[in-house]
C-alpha atoms as a PDB file:
ATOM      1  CA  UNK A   1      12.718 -54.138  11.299  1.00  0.00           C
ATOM      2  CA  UNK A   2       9.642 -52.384  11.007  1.00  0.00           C
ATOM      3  CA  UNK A   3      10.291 -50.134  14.087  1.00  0.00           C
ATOM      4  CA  UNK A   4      13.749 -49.499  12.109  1.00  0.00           C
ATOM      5  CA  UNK A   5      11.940 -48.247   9.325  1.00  0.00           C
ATOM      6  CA  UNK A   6       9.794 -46.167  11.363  1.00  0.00           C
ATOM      7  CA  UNK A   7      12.458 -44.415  13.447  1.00  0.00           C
ATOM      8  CA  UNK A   8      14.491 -43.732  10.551  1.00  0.00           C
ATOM      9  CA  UNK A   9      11.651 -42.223   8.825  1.00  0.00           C
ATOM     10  CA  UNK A  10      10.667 -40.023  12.035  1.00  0.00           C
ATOM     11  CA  UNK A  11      14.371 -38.813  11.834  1.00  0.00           C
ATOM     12  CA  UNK A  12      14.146 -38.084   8.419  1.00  0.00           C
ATOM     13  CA  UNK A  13      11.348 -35.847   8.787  1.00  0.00           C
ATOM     14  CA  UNK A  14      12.802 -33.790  11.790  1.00  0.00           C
ATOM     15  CA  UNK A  15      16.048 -33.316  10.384  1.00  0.00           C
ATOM     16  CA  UNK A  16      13.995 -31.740   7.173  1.00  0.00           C
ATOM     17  CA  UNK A  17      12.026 -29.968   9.763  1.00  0.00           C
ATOM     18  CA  UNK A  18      15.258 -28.574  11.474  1.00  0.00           C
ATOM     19  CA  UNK A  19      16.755 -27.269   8.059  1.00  0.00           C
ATOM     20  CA  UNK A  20      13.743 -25.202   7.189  1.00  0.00           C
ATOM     21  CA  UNK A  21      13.609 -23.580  10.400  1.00  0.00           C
ATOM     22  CA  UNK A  22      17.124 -22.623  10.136  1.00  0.00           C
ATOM     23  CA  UNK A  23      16.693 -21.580   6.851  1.00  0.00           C
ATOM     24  CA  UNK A  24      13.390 -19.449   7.706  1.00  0.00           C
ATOM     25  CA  UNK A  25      14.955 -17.924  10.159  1.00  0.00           C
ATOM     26  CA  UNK A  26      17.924 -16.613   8.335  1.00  0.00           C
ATOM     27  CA  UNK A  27      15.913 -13.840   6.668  1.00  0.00           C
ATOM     28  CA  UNK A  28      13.348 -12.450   8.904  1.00  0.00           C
ATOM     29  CA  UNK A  29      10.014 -12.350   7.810  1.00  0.00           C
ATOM     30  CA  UNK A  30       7.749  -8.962   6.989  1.00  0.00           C
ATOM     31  CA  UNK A  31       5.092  -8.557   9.597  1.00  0.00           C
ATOM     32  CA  UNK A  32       1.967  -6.450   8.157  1.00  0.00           C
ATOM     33  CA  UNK A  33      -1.187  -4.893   9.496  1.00  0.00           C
ATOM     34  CA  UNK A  34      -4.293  -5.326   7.333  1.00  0.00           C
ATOM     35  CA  UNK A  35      -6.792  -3.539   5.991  1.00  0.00           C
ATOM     36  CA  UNK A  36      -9.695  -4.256   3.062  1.00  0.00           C
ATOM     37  CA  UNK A  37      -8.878  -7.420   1.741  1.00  0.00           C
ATOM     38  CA  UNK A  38      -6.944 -10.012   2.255  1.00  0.00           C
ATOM     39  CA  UNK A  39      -3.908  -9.347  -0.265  1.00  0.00           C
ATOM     40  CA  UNK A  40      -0.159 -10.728   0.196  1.00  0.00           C
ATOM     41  CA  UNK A  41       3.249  -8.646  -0.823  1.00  0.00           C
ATOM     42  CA  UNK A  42       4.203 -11.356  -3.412  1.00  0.00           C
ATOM     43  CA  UNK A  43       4.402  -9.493  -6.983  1.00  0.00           C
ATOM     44  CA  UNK A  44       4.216  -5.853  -5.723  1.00  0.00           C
ATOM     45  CA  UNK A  45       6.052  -3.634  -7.440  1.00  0.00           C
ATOM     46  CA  UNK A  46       8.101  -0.884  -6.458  1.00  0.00           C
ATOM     47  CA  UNK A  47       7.154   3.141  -6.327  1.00  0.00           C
ATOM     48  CA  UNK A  48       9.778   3.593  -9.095  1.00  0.00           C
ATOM     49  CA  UNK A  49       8.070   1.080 -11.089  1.00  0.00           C
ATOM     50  CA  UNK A  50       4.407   2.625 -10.174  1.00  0.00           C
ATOM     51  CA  UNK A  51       4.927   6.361 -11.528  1.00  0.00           C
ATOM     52  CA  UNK A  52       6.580   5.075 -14.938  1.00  0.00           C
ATOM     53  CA  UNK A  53       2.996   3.047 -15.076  1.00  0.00           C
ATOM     54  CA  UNK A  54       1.070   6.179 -14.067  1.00  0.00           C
ATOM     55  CA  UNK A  55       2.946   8.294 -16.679  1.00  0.00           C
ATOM     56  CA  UNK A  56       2.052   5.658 -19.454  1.00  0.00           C
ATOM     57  CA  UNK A  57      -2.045   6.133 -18.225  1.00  0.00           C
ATOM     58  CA  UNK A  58      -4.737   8.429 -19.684  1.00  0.00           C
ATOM     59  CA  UNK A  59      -7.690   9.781 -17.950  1.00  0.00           C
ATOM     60  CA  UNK A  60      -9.764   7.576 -18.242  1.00  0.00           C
ATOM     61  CA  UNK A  61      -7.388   4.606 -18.155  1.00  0.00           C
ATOM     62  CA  UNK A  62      -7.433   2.427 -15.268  1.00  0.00           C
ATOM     63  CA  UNK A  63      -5.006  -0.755 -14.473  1.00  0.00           C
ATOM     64  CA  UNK A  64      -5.053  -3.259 -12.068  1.00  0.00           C
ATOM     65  CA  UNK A  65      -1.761  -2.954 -10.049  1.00  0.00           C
ATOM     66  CA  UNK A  66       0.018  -3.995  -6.187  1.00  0.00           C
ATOM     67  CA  UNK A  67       3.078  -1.314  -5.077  1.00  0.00           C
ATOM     68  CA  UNK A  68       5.224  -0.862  -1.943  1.00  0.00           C
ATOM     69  CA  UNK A  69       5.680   2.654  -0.705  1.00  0.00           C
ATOM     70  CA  UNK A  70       5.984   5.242   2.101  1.00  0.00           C
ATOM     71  CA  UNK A  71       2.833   7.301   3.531  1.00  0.00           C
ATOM     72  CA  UNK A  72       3.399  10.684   3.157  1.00  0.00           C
ATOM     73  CA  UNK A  73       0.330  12.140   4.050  1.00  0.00           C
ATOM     74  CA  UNK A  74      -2.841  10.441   5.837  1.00  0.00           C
ATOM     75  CA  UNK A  75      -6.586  11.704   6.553  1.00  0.00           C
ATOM     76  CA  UNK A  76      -6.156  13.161   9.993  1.00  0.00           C
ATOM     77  CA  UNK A  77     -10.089  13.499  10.534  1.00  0.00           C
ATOM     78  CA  UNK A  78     -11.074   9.521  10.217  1.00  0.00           C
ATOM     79  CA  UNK A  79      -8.162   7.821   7.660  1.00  0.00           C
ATOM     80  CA  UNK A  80     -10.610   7.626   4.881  1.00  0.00           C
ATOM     81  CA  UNK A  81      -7.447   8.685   2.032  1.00  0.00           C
ATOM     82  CA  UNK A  82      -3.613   8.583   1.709  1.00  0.00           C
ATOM     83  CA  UNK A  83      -1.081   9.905  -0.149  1.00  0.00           C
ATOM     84  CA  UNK A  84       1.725   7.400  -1.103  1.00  0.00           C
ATOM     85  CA  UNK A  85       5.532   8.684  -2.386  1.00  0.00           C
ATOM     86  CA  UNK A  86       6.610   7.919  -5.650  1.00  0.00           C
ATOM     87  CA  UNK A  87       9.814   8.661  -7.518  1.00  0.00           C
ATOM     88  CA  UNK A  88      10.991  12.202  -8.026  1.00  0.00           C
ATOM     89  CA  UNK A  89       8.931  14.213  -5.748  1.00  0.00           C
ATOM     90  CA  UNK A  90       5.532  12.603  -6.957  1.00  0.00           C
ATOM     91  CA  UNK A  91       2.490  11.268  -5.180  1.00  0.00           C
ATOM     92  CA  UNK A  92      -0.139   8.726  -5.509  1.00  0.00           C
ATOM     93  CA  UNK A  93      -3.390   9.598  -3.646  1.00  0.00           C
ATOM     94  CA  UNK A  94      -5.040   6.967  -2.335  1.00  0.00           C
ATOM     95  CA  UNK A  95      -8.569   6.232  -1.532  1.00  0.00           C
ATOM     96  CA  UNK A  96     -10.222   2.900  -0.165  1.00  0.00           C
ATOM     97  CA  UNK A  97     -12.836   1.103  -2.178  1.00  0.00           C
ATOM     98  CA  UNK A  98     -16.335   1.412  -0.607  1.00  0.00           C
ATOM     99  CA  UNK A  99     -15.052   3.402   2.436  1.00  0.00           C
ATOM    100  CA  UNK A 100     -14.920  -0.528   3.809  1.00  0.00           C
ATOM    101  CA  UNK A 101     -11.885   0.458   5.366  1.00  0.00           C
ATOM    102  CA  UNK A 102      -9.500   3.326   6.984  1.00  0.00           C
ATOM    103  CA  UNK A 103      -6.159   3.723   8.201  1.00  0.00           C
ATOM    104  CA  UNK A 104      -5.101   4.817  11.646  1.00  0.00           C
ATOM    105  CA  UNK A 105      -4.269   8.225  11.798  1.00  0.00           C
ATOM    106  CA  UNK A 106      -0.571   8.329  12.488  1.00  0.00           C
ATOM    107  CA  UNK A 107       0.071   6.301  10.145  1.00  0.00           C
ATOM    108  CA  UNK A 108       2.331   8.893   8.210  1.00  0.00           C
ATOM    109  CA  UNK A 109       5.866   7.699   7.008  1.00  0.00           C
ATOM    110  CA  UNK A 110       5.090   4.100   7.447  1.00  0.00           C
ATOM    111  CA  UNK A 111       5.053   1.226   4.267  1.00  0.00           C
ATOM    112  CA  UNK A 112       2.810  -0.241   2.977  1.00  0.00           C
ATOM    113  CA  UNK A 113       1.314  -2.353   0.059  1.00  0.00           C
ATOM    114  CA  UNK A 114      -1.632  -1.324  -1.850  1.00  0.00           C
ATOM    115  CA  UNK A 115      -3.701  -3.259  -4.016  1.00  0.00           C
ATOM    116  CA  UNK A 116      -6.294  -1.853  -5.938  1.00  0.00           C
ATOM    117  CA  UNK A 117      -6.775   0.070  -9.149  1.00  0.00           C
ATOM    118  CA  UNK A 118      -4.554   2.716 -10.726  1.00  0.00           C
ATOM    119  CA  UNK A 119      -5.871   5.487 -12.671  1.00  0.00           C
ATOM    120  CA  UNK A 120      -5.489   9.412 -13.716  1.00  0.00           C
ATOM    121  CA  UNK A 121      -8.094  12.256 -12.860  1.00  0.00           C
ATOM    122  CA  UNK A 122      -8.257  15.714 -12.986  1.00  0.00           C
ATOM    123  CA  UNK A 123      -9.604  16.741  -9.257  1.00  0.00           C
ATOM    124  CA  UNK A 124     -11.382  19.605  -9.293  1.00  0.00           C
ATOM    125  CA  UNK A 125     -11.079  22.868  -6.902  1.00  0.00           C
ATOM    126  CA  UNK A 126     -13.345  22.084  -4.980  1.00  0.00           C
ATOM    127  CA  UNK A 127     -12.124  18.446  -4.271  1.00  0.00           C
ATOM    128  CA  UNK A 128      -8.471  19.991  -3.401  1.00  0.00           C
ATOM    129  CA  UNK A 129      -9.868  22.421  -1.048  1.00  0.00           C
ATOM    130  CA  UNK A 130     -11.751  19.274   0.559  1.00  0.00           C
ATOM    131  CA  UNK A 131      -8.636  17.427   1.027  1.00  0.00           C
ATOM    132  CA  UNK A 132      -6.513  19.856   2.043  1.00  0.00           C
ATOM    133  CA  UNK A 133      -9.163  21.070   4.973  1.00  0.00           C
ATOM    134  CA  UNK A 134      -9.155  17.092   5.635  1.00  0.00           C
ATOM    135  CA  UNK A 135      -5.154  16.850   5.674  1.00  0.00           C
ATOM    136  CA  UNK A 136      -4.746  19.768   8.462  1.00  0.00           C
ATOM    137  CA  UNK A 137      -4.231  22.217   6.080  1.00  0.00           C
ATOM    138  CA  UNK A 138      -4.015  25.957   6.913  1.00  0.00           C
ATOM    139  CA  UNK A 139      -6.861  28.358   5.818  1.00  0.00           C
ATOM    140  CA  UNK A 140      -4.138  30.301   3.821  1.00  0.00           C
ATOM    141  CA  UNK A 141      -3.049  27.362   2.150  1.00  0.00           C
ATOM    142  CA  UNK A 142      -6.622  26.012   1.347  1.00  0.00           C
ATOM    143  CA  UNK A 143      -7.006  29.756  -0.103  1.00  0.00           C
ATOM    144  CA  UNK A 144      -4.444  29.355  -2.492  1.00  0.00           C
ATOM    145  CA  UNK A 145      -5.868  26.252  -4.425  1.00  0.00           C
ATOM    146  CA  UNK A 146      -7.395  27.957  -7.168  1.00  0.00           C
ATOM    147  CA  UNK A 147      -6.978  25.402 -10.169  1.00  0.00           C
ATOM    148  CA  UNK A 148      -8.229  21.878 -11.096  1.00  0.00           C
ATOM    149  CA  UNK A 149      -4.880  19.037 -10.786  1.00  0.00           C
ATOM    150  CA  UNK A 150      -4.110  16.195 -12.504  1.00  0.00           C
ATOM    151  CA  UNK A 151      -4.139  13.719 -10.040  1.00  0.00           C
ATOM    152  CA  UNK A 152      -2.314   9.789 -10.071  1.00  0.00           C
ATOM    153  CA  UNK A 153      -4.765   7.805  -8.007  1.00  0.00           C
ATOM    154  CA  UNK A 154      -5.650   5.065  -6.872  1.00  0.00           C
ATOM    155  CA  UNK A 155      -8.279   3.097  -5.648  1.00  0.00           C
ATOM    156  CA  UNK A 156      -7.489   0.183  -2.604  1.00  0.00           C
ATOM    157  CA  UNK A 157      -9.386  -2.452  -1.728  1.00  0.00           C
ATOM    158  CA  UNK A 158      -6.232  -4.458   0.371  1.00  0.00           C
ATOM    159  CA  UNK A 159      -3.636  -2.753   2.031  1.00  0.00           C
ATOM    160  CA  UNK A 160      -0.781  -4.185   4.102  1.00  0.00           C
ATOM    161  CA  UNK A 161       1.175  -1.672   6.516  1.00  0.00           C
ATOM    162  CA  UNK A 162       4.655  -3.044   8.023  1.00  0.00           C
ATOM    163  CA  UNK A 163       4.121  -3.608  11.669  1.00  0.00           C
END
């Protein structure tokens, strides 16, 4: 009786097994690279989502936020920043807390979720020349910055890039 019990109970537990594996498997799974912290996808919201929070911030503000998004642009001398799409032509520009982390250079046009700190500043010329000279940028195009910009940014201590 007792090796009844047993064997029905071992059955039991495989056929449960079996089900979640089937189930699992049905929708594939996200596989990420990571960088910074350990962070998961789970409650990330979308870029859409992101710039109507950015919008609603002062300078000054700062909120404590996970998105999804493209790369548009990446540090092509060591990774150290990132520029991330958001909805109607609009960019996020990302830096990594601590310079404890960088990205790999051809990163561009891959997704990714950030998790970090959201915030407005106004960069100043300087700052924009620095980053464009950074990004690749032509001298003629580095000439032309001549004003301070209002800048969405952000400041990542996780990130997680699709594989």
């Amino acid at each position: 009786m007792k090796k009844l019990i047993v064997l029905a109970f071992t059955l039991a537990i495989f056929v449960g097994c079996n089900k979640k594996a089937e189930k699992h498997s049905a929708t594939p799974e996200i596989v990420y690279s990571s960088f910074g912290d350990s962070i998961s996808d789970e409650g990330a919201v979308t870029k859409e989502e992101m710039l109507k929070k950015f919008d609603a911030l002062k300078e000054g503000d700062t909120l404590n936020v996970k998105f999804k998004s493209k790369i548009n642009d990446v540090c092509q001398k060591k990774g150290c920043w990132m520029k991330l799409d958001l909805a109607n032509e609009k960019e996020a520009f990302v830096k990594f807390k601590d310079y404890a982390f960088f990205m790999p250079l051809n990163s561009k046009n891959e997704e990714v979720v950030v998790n970090g700190k959201a915030y407005v500043s106004v960069e100043s010329i300087e700052e924009l020349k620095h980053y464009a000279k950074d990004g690749g940028a032509s001298q003629a195009a580095i000439d032309s910055i001549v004003a301070p910009k209002t800048t969405y940014s952000f400041m990542a201590d996780g990130v997680l890039m699709q594989k």
